[in-house]
PDB file of N, CA and C in Angstrom:
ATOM      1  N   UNK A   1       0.840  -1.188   0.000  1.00  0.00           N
ATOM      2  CA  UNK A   1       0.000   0.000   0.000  1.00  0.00           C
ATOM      3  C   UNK A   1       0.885   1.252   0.000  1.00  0.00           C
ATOM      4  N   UNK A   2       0.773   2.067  -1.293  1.00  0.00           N
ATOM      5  CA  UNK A   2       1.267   3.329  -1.071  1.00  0.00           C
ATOM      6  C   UNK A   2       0.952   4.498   0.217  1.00  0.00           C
ATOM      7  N   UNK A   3       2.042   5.358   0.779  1.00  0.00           N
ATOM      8  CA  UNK A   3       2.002   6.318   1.855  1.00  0.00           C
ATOM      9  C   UNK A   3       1.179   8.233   1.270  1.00  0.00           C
ATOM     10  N   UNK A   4       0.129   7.826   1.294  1.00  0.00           N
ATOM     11  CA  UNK A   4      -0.495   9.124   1.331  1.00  0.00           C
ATOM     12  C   UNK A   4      -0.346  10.181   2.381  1.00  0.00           C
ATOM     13  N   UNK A   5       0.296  11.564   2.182  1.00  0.00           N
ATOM     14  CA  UNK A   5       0.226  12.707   3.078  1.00  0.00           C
ATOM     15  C   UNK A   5      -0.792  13.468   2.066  1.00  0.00           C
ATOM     16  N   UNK A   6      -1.312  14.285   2.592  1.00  0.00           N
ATOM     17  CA  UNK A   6      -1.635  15.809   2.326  1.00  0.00           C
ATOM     18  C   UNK A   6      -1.389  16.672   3.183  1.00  0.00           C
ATOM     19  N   UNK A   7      -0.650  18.131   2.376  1.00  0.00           N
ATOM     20  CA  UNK A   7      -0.467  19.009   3.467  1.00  0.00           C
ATOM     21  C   UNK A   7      -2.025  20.047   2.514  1.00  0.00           C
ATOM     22  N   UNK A   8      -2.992  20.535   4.056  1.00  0.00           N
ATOM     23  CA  UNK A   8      -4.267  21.653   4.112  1.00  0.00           C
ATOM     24  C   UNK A   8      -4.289  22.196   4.425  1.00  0.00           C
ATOM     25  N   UNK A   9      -5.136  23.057   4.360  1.00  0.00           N
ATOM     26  CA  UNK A   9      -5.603  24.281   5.316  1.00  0.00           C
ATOM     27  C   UNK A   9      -7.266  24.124   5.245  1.00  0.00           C
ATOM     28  N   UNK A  10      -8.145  24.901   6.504  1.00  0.00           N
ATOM     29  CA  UNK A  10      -9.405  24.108   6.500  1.00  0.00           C
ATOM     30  C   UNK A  10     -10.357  25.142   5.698  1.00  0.00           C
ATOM     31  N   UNK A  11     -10.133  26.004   4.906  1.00  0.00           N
ATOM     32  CA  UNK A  11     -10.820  26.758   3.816  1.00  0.00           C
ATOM     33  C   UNK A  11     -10.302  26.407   2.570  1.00  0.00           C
ATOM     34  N   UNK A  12      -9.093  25.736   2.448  1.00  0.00           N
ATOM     35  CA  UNK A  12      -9.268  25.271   1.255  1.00  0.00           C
ATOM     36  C   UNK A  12     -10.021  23.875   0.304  1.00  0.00           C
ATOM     37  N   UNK A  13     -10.520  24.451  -0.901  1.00  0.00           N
ATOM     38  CA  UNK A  13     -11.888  23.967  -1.352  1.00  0.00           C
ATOM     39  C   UNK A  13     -10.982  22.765  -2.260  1.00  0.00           C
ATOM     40  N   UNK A  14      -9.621  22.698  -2.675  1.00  0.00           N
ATOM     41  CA  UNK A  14      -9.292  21.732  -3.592  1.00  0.00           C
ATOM     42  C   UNK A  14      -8.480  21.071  -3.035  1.00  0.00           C
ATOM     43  N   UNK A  15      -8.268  20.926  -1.458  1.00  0.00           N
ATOM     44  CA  UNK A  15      -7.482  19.820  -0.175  1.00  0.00           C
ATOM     45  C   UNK A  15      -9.167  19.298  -0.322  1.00  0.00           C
ATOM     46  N   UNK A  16      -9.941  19.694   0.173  1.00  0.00           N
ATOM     47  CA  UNK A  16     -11.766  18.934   0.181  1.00  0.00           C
ATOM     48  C   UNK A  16     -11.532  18.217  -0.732  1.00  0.00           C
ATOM     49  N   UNK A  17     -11.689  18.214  -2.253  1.00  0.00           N
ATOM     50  CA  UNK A  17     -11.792  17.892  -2.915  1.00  0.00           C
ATOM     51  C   UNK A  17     -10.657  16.595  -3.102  1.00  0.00           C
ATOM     52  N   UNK A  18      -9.679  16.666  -2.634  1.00  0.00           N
ATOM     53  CA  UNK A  18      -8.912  15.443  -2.891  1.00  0.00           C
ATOM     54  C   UNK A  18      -9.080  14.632  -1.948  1.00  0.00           C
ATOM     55  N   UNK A  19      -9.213  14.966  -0.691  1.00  0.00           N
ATOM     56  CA  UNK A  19     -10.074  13.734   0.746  1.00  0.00           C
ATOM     57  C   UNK A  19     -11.107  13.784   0.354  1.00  0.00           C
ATOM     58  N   UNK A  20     -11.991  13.750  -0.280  1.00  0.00           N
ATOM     59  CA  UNK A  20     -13.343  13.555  -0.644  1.00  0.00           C
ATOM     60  C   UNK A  20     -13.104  12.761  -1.664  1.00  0.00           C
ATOM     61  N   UNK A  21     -11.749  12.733  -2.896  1.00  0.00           N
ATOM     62  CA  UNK A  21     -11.392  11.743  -3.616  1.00  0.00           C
ATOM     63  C   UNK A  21     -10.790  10.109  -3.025  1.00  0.00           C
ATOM     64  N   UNK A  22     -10.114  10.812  -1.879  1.00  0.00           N
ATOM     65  CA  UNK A  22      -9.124   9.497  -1.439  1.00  0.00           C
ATOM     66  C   UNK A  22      -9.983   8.931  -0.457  1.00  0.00           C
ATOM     67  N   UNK A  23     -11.575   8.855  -0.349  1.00  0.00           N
ATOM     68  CA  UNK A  23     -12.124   8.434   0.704  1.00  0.00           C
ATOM     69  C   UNK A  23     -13.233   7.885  -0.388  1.00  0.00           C
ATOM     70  N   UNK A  24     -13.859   8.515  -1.198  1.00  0.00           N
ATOM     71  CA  UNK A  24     -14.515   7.604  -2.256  1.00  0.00           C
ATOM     72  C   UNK A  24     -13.553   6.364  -3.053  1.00  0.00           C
ATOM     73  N   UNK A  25     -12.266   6.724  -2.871  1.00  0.00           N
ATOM     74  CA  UNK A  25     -11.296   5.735  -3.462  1.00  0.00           C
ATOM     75  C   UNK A  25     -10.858   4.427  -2.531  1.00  0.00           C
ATOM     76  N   UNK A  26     -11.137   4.593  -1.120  1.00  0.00           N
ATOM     77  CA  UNK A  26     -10.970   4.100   0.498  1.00  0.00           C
ATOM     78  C   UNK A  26      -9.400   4.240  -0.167  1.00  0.00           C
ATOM     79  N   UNK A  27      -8.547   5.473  -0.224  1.00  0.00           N
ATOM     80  CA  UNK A  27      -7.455   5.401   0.195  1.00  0.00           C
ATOM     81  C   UNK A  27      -6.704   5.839   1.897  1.00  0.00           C
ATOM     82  N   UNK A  28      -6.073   5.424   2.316  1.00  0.00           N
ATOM     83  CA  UNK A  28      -5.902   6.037   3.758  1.00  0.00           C
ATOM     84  C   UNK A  28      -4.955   6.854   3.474  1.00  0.00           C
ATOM     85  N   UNK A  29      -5.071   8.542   3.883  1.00  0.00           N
ATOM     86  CA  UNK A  29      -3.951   8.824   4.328  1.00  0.00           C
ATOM     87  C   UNK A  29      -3.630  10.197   5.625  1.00  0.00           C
ATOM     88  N   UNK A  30      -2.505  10.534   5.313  1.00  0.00           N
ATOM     89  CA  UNK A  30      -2.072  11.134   6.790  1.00  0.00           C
ATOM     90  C   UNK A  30      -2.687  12.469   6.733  1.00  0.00           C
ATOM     91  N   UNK A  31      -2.907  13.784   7.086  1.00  0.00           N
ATOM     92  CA  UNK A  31      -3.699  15.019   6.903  1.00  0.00           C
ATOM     93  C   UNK A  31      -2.735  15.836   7.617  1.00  0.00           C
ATOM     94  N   UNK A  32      -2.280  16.782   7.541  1.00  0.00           N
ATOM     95  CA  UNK A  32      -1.037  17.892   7.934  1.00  0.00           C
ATOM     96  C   UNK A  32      -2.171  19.259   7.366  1.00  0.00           C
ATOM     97  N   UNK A  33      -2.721  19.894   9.058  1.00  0.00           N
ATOM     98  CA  UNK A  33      -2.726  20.868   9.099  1.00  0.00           C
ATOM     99  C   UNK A  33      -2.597  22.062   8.841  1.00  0.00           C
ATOM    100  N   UNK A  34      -1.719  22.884   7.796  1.00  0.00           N
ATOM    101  CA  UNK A  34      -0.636  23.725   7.681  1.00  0.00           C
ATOM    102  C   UNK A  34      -0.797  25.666   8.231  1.00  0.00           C
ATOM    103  N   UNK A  35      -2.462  25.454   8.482  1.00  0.00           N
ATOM    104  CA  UNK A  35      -3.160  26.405   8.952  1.00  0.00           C
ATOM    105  C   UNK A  35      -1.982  26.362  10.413  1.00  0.00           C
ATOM    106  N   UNK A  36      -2.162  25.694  11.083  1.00  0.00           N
ATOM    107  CA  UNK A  36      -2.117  25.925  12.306  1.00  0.00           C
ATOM    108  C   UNK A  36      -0.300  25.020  12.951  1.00  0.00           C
ATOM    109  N   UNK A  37      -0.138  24.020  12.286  1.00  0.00           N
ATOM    110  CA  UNK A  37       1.280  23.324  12.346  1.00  0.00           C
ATOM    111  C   UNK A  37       1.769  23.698  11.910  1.00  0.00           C
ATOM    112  N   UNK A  38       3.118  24.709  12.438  1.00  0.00           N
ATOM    113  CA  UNK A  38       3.589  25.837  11.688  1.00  0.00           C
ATOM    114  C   UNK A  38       5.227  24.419  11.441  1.00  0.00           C
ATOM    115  N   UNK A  39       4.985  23.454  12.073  1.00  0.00           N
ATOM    116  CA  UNK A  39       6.650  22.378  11.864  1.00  0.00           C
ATOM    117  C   UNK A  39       6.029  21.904  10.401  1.00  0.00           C
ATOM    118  N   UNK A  40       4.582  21.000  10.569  1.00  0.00           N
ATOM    119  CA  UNK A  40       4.318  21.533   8.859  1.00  0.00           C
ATOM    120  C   UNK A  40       4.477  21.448   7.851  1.00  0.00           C
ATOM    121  N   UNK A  41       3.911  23.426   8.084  1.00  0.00           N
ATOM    122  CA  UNK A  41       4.139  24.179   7.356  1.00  0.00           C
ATOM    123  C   UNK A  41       5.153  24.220   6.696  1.00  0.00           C
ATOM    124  N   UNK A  42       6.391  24.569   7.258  1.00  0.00           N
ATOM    125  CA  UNK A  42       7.464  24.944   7.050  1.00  0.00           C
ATOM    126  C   UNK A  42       8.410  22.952   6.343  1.00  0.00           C
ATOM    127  N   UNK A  43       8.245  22.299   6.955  1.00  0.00           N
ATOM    128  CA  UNK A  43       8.163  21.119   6.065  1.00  0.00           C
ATOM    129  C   UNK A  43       7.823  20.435   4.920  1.00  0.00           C
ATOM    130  N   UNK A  44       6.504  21.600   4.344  1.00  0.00           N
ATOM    131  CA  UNK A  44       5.852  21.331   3.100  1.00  0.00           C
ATOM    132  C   UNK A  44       6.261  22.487   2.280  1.00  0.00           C
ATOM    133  N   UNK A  45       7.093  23.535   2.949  1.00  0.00           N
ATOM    134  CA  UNK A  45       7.769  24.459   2.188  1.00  0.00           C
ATOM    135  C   UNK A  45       9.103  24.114   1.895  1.00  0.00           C
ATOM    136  N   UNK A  46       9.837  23.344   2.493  1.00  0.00           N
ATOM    137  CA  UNK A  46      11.042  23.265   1.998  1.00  0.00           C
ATOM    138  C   UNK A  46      11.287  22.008   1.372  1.00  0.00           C
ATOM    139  N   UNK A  47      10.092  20.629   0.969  1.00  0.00           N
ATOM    140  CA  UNK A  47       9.787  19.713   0.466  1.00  0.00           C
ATOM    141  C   UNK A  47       9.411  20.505  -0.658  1.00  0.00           C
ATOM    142  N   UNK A  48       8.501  21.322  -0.957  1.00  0.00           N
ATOM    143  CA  UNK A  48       7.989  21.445  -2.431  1.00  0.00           C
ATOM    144  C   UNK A  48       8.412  22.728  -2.708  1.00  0.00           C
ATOM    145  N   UNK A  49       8.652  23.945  -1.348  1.00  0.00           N
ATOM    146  CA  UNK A  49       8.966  25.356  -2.661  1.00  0.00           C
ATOM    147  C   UNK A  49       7.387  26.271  -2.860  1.00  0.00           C
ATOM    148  N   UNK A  50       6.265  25.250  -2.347  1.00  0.00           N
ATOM    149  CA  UNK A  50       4.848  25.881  -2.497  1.00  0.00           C
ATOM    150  C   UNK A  50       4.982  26.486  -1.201  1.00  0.00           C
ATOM    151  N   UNK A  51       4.317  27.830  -1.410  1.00  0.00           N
ATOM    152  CA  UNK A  51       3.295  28.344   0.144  1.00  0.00           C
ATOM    153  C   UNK A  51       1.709  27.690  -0.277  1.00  0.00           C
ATOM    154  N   UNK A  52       1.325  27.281  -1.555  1.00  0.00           N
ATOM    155  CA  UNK A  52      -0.066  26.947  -1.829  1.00  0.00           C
ATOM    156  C   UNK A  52      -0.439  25.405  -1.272  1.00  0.00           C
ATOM    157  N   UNK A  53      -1.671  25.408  -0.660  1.00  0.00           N
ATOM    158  CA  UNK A  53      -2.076  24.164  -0.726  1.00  0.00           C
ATOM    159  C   UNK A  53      -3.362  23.413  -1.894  1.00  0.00           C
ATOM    160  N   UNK A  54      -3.462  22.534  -1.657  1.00  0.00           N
ATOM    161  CA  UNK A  54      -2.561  21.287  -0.768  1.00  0.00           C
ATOM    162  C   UNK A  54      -1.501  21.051  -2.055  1.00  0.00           C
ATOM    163  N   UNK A  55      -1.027  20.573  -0.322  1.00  0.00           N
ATOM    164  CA  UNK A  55       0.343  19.044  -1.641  1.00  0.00           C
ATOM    165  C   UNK A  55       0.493  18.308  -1.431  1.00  0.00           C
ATOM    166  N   UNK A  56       0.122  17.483  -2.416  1.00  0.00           N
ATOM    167  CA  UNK A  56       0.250  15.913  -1.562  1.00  0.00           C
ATOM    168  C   UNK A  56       1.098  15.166  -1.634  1.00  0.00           C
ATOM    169  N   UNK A  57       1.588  14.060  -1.586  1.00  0.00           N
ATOM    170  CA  UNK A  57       2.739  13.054  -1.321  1.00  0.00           C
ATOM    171  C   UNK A  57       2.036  11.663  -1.555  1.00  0.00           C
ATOM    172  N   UNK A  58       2.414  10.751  -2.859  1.00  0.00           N
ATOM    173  CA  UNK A  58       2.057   9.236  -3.023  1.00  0.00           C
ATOM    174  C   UNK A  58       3.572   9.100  -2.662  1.00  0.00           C
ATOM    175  N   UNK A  59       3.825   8.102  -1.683  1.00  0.00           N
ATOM    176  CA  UNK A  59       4.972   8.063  -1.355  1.00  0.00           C
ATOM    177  C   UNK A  59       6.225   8.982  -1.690  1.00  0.00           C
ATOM    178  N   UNK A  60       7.018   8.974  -2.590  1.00  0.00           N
ATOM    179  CA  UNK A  60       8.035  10.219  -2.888  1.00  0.00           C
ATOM    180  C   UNK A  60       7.772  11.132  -4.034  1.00  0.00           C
ATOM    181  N   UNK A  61       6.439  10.486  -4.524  1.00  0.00           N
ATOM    182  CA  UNK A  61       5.813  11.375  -5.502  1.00  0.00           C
ATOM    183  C   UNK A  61       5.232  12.557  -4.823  1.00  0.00           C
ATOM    184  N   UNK A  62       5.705  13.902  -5.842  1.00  0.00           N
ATOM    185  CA  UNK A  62       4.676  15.365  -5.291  1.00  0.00           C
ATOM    186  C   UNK A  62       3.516  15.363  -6.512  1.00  0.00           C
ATOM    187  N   UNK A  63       2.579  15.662  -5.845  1.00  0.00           N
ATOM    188  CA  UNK A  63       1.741  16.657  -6.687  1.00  0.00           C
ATOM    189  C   UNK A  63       1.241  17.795  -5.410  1.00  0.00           C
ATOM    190  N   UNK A  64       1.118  19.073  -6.914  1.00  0.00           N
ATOM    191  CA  UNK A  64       0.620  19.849  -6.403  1.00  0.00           C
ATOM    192  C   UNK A  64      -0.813  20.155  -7.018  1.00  0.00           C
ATOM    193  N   UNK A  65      -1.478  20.672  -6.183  1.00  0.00           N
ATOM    194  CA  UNK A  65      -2.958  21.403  -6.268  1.00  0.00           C
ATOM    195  C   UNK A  65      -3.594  19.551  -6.451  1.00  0.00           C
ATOM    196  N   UNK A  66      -4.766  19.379  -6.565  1.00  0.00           N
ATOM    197  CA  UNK A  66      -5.758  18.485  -6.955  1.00  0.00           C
ATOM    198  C   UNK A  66      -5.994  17.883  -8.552  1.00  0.00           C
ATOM    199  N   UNK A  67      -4.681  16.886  -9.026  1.00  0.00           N
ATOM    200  CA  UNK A  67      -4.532  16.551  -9.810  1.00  0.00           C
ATOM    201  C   UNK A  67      -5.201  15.120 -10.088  1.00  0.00           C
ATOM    202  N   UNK A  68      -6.334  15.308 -10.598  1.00  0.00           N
ATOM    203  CA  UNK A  68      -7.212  13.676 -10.237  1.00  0.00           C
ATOM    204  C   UNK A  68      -6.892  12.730 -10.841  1.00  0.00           C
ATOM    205  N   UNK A  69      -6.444  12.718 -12.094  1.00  0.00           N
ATOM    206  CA  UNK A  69      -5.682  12.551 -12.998  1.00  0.00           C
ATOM    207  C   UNK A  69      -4.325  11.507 -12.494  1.00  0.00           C
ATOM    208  N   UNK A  70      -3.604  12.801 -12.258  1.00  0.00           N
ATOM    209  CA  UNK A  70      -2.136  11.788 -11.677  1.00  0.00           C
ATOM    210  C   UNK A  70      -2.192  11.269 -10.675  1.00  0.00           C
ATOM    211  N   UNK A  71      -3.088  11.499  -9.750  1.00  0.00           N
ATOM    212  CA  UNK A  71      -3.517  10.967  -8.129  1.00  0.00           C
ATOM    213  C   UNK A  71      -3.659   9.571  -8.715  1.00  0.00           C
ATOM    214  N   UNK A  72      -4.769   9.312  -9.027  1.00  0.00           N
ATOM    215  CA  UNK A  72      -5.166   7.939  -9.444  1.00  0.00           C
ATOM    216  C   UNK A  72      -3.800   6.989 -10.376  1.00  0.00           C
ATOM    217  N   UNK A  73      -3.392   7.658 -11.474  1.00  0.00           N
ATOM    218  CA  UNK A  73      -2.385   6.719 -11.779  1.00  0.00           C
ATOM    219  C   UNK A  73      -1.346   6.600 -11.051  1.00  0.00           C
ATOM    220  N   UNK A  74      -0.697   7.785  -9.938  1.00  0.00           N
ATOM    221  CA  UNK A  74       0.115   6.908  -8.753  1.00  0.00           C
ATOM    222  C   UNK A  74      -0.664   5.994  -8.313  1.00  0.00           C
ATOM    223  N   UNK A  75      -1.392   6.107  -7.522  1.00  0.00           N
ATOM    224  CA  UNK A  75      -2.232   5.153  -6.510  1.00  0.00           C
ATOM    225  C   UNK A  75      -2.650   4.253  -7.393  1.00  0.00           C
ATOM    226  N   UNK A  76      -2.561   3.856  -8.755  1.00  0.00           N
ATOM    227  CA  UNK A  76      -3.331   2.524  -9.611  1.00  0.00           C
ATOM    228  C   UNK A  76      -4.522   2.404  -9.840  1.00  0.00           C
ATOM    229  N   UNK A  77      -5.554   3.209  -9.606  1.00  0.00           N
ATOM    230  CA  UNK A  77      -6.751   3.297  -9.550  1.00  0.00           C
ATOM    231  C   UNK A  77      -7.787   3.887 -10.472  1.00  0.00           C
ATOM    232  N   UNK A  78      -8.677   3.541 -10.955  1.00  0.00           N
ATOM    233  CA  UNK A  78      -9.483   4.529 -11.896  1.00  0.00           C
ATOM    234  C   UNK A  78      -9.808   5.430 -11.580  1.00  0.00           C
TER     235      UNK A  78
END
């Protein structure tokens, strides 16, 4: 089983949109705060270079923003 992170914030509408993907998909994964976990924060800034969320992580794969597309062909899934 691949290692899902997302780094969020709780107004953003296209972090929703990808846990609302990886839960219709039953993928599990980890959820990073970035509103408020400023260790993080600052962890998902010097991993990707974004201040934007989300970003997610299929194991050492990045994507950024809500790519449904490449989400699914990391993870193997339709």
């Amino acid at each position: 089983m691949k290692k899902v992170s997302i780094y969020t914030t709780p107004t953003c509408g296209y972090c929703k949109m990808a846990k609302d993907f990886f839960t219709e998909k039953g993928v599990a994964y980890d959820e990073y705060n970035v509103g408020t976990d400023l260790e993080k924060r600052k962890e998902m800034i010097e991993k990707s270079g974004q201040m934007g969320v989300p970003v997610i992580f299929v194991d050492n794969d990045m994507v950024i923003g809500f790519d449904k597309a490449k989400l699914a062909s990391l993870l193997g899934i339709a």
